[in-house]
N, C-alpha and C. Protein backbone atom coordinates (compact mmCIF):
# COMPACT_ATOMS: atom_id res chain seq x y z
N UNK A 1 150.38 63.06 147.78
CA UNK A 1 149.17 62.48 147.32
C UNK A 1 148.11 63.52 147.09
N UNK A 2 147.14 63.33 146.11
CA UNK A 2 146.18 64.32 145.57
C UNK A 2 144.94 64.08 145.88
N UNK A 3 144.73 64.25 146.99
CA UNK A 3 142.94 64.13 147.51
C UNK A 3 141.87 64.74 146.61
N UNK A 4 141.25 64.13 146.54
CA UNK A 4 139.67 64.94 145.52
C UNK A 4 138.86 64.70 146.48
N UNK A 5 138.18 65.45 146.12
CA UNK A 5 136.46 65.68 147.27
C UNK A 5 135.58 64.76 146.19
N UNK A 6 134.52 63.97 147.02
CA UNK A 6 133.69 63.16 146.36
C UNK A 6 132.89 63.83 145.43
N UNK A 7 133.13 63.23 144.22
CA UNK A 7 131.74 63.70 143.30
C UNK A 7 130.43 64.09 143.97
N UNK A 8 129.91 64.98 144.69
CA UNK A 8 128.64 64.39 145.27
C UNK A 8 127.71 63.71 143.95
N UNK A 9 127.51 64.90 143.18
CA UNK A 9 126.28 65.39 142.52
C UNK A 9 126.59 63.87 141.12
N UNK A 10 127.35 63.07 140.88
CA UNK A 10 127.68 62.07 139.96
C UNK A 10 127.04 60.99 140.75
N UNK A 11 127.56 60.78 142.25
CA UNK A 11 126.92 59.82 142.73
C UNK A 11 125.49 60.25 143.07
N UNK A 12 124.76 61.35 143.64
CA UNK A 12 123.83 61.07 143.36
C UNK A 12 122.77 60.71 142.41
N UNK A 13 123.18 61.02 140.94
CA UNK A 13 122.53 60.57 139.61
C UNK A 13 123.10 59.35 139.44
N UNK A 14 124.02 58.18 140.28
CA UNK A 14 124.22 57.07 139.92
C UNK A 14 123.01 56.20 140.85
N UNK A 15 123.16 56.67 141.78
CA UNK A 15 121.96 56.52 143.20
C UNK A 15 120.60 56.24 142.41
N UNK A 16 120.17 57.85 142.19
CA UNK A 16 118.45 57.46 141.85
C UNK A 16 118.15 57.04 140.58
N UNK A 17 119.38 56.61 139.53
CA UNK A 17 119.31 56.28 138.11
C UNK A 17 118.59 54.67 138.61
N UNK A 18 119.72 54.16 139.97
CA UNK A 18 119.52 52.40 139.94
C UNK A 18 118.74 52.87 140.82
N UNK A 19 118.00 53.46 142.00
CA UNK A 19 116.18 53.63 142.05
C UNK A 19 115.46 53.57 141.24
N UNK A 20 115.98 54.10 140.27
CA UNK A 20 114.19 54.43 139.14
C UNK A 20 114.29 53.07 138.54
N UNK A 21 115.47 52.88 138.28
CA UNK A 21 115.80 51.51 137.42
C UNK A 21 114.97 49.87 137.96
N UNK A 22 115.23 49.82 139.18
CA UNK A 22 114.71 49.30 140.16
C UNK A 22 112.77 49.21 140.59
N UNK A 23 112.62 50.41 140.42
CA UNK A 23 110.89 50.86 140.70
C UNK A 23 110.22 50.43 139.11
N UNK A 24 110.82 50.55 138.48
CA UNK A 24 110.49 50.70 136.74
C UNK A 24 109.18 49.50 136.63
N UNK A 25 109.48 48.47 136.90
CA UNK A 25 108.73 47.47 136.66
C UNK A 25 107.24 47.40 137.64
N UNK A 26 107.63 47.87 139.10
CA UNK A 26 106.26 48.26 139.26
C UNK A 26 105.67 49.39 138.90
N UNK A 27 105.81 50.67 138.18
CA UNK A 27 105.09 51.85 137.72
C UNK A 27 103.81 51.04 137.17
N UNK A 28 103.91 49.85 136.24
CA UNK A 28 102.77 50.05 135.61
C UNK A 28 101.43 49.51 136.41
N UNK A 29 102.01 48.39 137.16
CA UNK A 29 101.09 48.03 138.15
C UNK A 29 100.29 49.25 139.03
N UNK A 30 101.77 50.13 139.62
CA UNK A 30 100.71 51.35 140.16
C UNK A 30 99.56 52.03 139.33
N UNK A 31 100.08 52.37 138.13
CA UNK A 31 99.81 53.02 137.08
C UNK A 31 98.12 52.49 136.97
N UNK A 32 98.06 51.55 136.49
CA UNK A 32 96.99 50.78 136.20
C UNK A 32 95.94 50.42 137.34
N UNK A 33 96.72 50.37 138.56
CA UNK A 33 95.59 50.12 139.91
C UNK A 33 94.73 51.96 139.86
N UNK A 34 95.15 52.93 139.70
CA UNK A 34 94.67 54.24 140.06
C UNK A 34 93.96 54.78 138.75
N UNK A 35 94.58 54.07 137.47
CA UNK A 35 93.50 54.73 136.19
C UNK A 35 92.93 53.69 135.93
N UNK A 36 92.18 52.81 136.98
CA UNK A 36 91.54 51.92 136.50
C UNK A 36 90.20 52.32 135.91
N UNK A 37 89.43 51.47 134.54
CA UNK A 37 87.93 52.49 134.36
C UNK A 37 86.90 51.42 135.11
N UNK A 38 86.13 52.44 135.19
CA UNK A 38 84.72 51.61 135.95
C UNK A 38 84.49 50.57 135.21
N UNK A 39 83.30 50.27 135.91
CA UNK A 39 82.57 48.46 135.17
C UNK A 39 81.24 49.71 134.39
N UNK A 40 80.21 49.10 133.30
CA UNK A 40 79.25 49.56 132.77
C UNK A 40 77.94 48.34 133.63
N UNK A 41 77.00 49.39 133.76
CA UNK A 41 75.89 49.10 134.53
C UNK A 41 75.39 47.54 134.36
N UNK A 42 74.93 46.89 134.97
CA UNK A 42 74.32 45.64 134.21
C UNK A 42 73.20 45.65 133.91
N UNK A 43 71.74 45.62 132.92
CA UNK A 43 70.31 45.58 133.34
C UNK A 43 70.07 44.58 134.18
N UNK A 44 70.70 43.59 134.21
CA UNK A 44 70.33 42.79 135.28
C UNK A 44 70.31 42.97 136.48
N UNK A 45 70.76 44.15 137.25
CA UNK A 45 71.54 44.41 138.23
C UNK A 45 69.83 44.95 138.92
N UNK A 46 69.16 44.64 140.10
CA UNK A 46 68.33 44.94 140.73
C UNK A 46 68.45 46.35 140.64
N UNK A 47 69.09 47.04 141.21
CA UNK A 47 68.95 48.44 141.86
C UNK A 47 68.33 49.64 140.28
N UNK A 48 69.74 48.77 139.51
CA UNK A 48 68.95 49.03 137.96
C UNK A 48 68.27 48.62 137.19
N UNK A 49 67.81 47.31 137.01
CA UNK A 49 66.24 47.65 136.33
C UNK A 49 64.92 48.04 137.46
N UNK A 50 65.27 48.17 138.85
CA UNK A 50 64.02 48.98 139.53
C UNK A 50 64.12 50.00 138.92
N UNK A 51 64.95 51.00 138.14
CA UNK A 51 65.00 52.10 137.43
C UNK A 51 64.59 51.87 136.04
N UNK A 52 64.52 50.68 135.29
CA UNK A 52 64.24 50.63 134.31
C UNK A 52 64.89 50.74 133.20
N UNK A 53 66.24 51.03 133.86
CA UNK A 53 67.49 51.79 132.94
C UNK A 53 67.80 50.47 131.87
N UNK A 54 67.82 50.93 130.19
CA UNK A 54 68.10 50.39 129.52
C UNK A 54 69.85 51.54 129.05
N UNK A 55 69.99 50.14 128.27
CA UNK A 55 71.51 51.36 127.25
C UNK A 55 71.05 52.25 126.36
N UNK A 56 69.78 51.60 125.54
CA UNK A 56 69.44 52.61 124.13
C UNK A 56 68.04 52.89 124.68
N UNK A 57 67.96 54.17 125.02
CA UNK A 57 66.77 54.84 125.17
C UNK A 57 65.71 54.88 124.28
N UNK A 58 66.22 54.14 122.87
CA UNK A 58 65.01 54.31 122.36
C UNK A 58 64.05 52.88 122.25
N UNK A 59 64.57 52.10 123.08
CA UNK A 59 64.13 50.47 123.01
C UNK A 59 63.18 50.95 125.08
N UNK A 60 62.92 51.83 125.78
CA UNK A 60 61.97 52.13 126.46
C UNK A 60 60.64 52.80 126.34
N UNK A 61 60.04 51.67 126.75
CA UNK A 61 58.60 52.18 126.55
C UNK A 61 58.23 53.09 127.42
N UNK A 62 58.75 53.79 128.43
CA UNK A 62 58.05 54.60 129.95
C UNK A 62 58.71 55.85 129.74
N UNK A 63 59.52 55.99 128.64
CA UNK A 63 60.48 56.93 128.05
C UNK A 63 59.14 57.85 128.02
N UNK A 64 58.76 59.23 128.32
CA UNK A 64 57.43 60.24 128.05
C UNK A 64 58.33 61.34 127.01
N UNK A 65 59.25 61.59 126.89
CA UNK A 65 59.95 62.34 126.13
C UNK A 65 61.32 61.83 125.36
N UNK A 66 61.12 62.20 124.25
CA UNK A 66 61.78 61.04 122.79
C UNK A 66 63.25 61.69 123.07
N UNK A 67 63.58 63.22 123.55
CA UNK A 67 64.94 63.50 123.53
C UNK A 67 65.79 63.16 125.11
N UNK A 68 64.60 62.48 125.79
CA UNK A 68 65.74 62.18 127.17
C UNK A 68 66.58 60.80 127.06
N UNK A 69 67.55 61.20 127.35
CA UNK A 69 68.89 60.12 127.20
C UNK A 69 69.74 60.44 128.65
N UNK A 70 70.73 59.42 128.99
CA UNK A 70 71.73 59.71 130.06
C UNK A 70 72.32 60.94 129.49
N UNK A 71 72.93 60.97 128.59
CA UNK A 71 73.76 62.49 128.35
C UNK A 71 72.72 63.72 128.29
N UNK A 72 71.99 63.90 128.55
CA UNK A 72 71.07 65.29 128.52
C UNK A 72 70.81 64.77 129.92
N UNK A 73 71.05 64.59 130.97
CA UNK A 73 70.26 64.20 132.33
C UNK A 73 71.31 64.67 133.33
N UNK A 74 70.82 65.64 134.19
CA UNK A 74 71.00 66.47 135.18
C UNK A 74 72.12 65.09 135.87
N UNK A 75 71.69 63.96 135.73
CA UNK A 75 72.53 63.40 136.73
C UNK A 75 74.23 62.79 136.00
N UNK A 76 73.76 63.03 135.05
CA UNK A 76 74.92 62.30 134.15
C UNK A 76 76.21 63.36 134.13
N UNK A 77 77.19 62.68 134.32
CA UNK A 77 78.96 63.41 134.50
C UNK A 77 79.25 63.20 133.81
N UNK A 78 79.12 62.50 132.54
CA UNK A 78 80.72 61.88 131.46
C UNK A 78 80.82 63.06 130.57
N UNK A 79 81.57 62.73 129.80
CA UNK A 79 81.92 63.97 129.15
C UNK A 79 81.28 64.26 127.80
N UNK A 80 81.00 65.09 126.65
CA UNK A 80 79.82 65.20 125.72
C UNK A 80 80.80 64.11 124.51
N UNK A 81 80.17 63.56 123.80
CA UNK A 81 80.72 62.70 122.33
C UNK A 81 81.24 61.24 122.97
N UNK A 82 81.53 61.75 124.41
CA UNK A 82 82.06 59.94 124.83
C UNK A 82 80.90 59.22 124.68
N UNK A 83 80.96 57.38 124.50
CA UNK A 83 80.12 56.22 124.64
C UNK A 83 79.10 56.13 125.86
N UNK A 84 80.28 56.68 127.40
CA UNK A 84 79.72 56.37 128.06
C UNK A 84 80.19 57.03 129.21
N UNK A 85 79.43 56.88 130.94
CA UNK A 85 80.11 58.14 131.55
C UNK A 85 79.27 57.95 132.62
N UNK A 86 80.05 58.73 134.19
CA UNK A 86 79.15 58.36 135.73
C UNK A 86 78.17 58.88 135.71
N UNK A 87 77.00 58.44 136.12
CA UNK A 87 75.98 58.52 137.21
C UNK A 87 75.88 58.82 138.26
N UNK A 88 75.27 59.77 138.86
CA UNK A 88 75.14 60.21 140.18
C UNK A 88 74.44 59.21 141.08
N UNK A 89 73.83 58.43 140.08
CA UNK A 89 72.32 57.28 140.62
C UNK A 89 73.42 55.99 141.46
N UNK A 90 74.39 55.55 139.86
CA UNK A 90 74.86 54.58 139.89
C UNK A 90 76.23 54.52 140.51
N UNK A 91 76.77 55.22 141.37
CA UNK A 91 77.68 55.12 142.02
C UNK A 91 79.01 54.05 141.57
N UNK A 92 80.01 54.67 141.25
CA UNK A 92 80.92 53.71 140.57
C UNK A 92 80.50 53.24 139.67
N UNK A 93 80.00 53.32 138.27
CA UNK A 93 79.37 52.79 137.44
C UNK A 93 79.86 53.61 136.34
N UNK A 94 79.67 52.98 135.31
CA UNK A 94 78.95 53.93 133.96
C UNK A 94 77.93 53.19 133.02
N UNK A 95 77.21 54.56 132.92
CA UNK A 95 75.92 54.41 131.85
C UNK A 95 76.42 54.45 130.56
N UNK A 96 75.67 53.93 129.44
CA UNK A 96 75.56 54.32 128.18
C UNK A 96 75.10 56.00 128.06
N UNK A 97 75.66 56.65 127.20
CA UNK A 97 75.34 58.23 126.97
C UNK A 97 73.99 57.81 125.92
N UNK A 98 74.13 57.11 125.81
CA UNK A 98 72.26 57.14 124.82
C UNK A 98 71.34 55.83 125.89
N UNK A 99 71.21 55.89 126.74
CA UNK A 99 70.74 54.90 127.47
C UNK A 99 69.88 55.82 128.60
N UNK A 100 68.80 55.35 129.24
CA UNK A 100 67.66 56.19 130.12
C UNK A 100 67.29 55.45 131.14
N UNK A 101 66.80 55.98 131.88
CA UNK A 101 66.20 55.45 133.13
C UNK A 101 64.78 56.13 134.14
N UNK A 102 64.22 55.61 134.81
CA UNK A 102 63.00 56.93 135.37
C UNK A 102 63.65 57.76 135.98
N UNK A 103 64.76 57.98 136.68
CA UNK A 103 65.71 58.88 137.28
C UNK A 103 66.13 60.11 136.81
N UNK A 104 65.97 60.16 135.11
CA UNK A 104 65.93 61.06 134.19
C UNK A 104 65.74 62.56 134.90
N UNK A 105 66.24 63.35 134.95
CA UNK A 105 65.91 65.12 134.84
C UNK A 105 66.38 65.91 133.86
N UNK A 106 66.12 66.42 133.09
CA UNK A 106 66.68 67.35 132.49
C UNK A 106 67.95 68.61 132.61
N UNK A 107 69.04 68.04 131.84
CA UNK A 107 69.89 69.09 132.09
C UNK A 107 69.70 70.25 132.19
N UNK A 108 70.05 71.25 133.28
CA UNK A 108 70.27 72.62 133.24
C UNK A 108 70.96 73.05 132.45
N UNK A 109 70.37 74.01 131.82
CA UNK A 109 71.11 75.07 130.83
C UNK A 109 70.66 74.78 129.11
């Protein structure tokens, strides 16, 4: 009789083929719980209109300078050409990139 030694390396690619095969259907659920995007600010939201924060900076009257917007503001994170993007103010949030508030500072640089 002719003994063979076990495939290892066949069964293990039969192994984690029916793992992945198996996990497949929850990836997207994970997927989607961790790139979830924020919510956008509400004006209604107390904490923000005590700031005054509108979306279009140019519909504020307390606005003292015509070029301050969330995207030129020391506090603003999103990235340049996007819609919209975090707040340092608004914690879990995003602002409009053309939208202002009295919180306003001027970007460095």
């Amino acid at each position: 009789m002719d003994h063979h030694a076990p495939d290892n390396s066949r069964r293990r690619f039969i192994k984690l083929t029916a793992i992945g095969l198996a996990a497949a259907p929850f990836a997207n659920a994970l997927l989607n719980g961790t790139a979830r995007a924020a919510d956008m600010v509400s004006e209604s939201d107390p904490q923000v209109s005590a700031l005054g924060y509108v979306a279009d900076a140019t519909k504020s009257d307390k606005r003292t300078d015509a070029t301050a917007a969330c995207h030129n503001c020391g506090l603003y994170t999103g990235k340049e050409g996007e819609e919209s993007g975090p707040c340092a103010i608004f914690q879990g949030k995003l602002v409009a990139a053309n939208g202002w508030c009295t919180a306003w500072v001027k970007k460095a640089g």
